[in-house]
Protein backbone atom coordinates (compact mmCIF):
# COMPACT_ATOMS: atom_id res chain seq x y z
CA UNK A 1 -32.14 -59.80 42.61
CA UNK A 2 -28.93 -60.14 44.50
CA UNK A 3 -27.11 -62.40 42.08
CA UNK A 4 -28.27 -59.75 39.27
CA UNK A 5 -26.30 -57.24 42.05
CA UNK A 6 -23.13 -59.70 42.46
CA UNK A 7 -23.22 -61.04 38.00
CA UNK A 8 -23.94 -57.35 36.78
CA UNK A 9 -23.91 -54.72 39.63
CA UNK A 10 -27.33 -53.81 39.02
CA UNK A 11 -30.94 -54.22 40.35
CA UNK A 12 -33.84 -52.91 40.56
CA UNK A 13 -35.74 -52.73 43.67
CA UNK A 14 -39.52 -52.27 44.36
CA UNK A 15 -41.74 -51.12 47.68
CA UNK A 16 -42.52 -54.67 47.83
CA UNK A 17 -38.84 -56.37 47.81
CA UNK A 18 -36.88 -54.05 48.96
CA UNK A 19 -36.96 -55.06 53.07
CA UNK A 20 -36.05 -58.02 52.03
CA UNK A 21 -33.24 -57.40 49.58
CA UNK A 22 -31.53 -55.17 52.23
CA UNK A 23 -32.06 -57.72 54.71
CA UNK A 24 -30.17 -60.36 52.41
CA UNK A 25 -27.47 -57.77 51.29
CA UNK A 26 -26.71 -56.88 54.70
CA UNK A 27 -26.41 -60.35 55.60
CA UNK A 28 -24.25 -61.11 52.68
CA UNK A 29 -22.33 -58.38 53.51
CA UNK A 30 -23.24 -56.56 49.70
CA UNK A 31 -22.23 -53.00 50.67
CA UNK A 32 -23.32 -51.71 46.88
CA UNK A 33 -26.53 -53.24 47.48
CA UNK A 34 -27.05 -51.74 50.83
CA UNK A 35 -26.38 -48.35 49.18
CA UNK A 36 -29.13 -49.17 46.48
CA UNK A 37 -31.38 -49.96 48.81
CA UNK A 38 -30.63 -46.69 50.81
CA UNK A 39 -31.47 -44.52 47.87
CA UNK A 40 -34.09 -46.18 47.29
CA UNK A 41 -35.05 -46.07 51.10
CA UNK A 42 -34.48 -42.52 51.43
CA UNK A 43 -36.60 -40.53 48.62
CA UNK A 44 -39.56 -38.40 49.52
CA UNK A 45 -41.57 -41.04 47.50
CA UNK A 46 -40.66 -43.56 49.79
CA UNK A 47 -39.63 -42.23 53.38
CA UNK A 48 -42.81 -40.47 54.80
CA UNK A 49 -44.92 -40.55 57.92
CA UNK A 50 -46.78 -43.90 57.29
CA UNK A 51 -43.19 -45.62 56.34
CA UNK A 52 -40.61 -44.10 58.38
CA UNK A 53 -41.41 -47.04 60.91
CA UNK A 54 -41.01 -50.02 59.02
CA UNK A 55 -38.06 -48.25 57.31
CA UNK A 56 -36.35 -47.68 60.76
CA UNK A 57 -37.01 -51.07 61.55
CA UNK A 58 -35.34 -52.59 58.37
CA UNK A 59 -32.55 -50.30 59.17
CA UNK A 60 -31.97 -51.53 62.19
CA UNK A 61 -31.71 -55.33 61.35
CA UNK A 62 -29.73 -54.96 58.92
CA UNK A 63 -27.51 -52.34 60.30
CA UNK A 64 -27.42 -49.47 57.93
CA UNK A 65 -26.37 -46.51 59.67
CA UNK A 66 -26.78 -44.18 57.00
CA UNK A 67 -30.60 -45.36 56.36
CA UNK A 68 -31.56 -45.48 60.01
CA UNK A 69 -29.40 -42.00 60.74
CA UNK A 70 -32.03 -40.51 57.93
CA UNK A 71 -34.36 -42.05 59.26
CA UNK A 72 -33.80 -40.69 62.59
CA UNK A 73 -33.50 -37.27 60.93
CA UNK A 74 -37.13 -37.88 59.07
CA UNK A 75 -38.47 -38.55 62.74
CA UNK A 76 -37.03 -35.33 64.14
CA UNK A 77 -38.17 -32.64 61.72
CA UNK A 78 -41.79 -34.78 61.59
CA UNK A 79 -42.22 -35.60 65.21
CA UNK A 80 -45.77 -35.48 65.74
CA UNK A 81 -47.09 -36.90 62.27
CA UNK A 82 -44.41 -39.84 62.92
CA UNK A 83 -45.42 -40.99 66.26
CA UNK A 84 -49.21 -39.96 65.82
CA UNK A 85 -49.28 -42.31 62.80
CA UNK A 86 -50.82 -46.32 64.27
CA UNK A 87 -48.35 -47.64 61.84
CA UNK A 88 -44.82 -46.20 63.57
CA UNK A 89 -44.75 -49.25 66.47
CA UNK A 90 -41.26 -49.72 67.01
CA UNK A 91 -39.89 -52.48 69.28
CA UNK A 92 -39.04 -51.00 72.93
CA UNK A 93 -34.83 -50.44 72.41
CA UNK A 94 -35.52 -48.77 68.98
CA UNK A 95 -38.54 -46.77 70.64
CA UNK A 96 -36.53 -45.71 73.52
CA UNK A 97 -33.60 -44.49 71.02
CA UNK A 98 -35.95 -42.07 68.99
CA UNK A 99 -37.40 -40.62 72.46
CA UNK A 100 -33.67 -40.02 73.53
CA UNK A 101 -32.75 -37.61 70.24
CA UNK A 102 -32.60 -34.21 70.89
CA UNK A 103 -34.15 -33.02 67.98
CA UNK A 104 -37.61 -34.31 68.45
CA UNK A 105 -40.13 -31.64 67.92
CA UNK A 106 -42.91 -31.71 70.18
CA UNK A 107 -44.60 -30.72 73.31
CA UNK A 108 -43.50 -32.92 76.51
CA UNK A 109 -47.50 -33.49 77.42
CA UNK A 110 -47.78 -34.62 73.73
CA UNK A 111 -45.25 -36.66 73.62
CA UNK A 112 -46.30 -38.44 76.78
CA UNK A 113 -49.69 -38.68 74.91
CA UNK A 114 -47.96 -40.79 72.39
CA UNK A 115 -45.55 -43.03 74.39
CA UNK A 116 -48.79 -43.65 76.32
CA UNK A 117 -50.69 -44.86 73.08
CA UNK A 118 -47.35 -46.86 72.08
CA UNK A 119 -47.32 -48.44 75.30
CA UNK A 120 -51.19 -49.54 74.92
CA UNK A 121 -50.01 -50.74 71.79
CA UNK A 122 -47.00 -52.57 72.78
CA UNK A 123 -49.49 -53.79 75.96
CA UNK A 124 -51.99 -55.40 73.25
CA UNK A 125 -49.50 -56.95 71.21
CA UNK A 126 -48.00 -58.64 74.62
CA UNK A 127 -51.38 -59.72 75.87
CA UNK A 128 -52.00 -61.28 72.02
CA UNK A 129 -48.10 -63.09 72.32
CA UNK A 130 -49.01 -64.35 75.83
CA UNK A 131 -52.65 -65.88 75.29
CA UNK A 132 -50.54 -67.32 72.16
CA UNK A 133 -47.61 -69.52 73.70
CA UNK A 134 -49.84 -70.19 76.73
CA UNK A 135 -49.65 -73.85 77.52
CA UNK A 136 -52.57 -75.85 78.50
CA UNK A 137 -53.24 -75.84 82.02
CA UNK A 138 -51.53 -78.97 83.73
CA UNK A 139 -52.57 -81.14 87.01
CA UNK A 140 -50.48 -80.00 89.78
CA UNK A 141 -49.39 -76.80 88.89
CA UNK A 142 -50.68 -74.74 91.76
CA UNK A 143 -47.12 -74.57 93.70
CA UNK A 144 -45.30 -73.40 90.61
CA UNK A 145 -44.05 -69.62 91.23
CA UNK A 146 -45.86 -67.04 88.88
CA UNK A 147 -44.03 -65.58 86.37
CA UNK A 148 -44.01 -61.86 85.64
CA UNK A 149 -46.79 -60.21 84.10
CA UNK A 150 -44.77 -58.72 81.19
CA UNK A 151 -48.12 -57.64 80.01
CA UNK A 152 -48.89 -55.28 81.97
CA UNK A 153 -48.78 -51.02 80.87
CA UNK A 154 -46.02 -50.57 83.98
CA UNK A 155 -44.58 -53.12 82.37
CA UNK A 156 -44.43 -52.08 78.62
CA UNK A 157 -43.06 -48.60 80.00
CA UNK A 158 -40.75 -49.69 82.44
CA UNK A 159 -39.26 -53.11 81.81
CA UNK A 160 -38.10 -51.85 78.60
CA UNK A 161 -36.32 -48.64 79.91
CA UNK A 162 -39.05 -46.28 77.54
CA UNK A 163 -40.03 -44.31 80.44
CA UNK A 164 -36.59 -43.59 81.44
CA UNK A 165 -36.08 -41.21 78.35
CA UNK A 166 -39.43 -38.85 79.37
C-alpha cells in the first residue's frame, strides 16, 4: 500500500490495515499517508466508543498529533461510554494523560470506579506477563533479594503515576 502512496499518491486503506499502514508511514516519515490514515481514523464510522482505544494507541506510536488530539477530543465529550467500554485499556503514561484533560465528563466517584476497573485490568495483564517470563526455579536461590511485586493493584495505580491525576 505504501509504495502505491510513494508511485501514485494514492491508497486505499481498510479497518483491517490501516494500524499498520500508519505505523509504516510514520516510520517512513510519509506525511500524506499519515493524513490518509487520519481521515480515515477520524470518521464517525470509524472513531467510536469500542475504537477510540486502539485508535489512541496507534496514534501514539506513531506520533500523529492531529489523530491522537481527536482522539483525545472523542474521549472528552464521551467520557463514560469510553472508559466504561473493556476494550479502552490504554498503557499507564497514555492512561494517565486522558485522566489529566480537563474536559473529561464525568462524576469523580465514577471515574474512580473506572480507573479502579483499569487498574484490575492492568493488574491481570501483569500477573499473566509475570507467570509468563518466570524462570524455572534454580538450586540456591534462596539469598537472592526479591524483586518488586509490580503486580500488585498499589502497584498498577501508583508505580505508573495513574493515581496521581485523581
Amino acid at each position: 500500500l505504501l509504495v502505491d502512496f510513494i508511485y501514485a499518491a494514492d491508497f486505499d486503506v481498510t479497518v483491517a490495515t490501516v494500524h499498520q499502514v500508519l505505523n509504516a508511514a510514520s516510520k517512513l516519515k510519509l506525511h500524506g499517508a499519515i493524513t490518509v490514515c487520519t481521515l480515515f481514523l477520524t470518521q464517525p464510522s470509524h472513531c467510536h466508543a469500542d475504537s477510540v482505544g486502539n485508535i489512541l494507541e496507534s496514534a501514539h506510536k506513531a506520533g500523529a498529533s492531529q489523530l491522537k488530539e481527536h482522539c483525545l477530543k472523542y474521549i472528552d465529550e464521551h467520557t463514560t461510554a469510553v472508559l466504561s467500554n473493556p476494550s479502552f485499556h490504554p498503557p499507564p503514561a497514555l492512561f494517565r494523560e486522558v485522566l489529566s484533560r480537563d474536559g473529561l465528563v464525568i462524576d469523580e466517584l465514577e471515574l474512580f470506579r473506572y480507573v479502579m476497573d483499569w487498574a484490575k485490568r492492568e493488574q491481570s495483564k501483569r500477573i499473566l506477563k509475570a507467570e509468563e517470563a518466570k524462570p524455572p526455579e534454580e538450586e540456591g536461590e534462596e539469598g537472592k533479594a526479591a524483586e518488586p511485586d509490580r503486580t500488585s493493584l498499589t502497584a498498577c495505580l501508583c508505580d505508573d503515576g495513574v493515581i496521581e491525576q485523581l
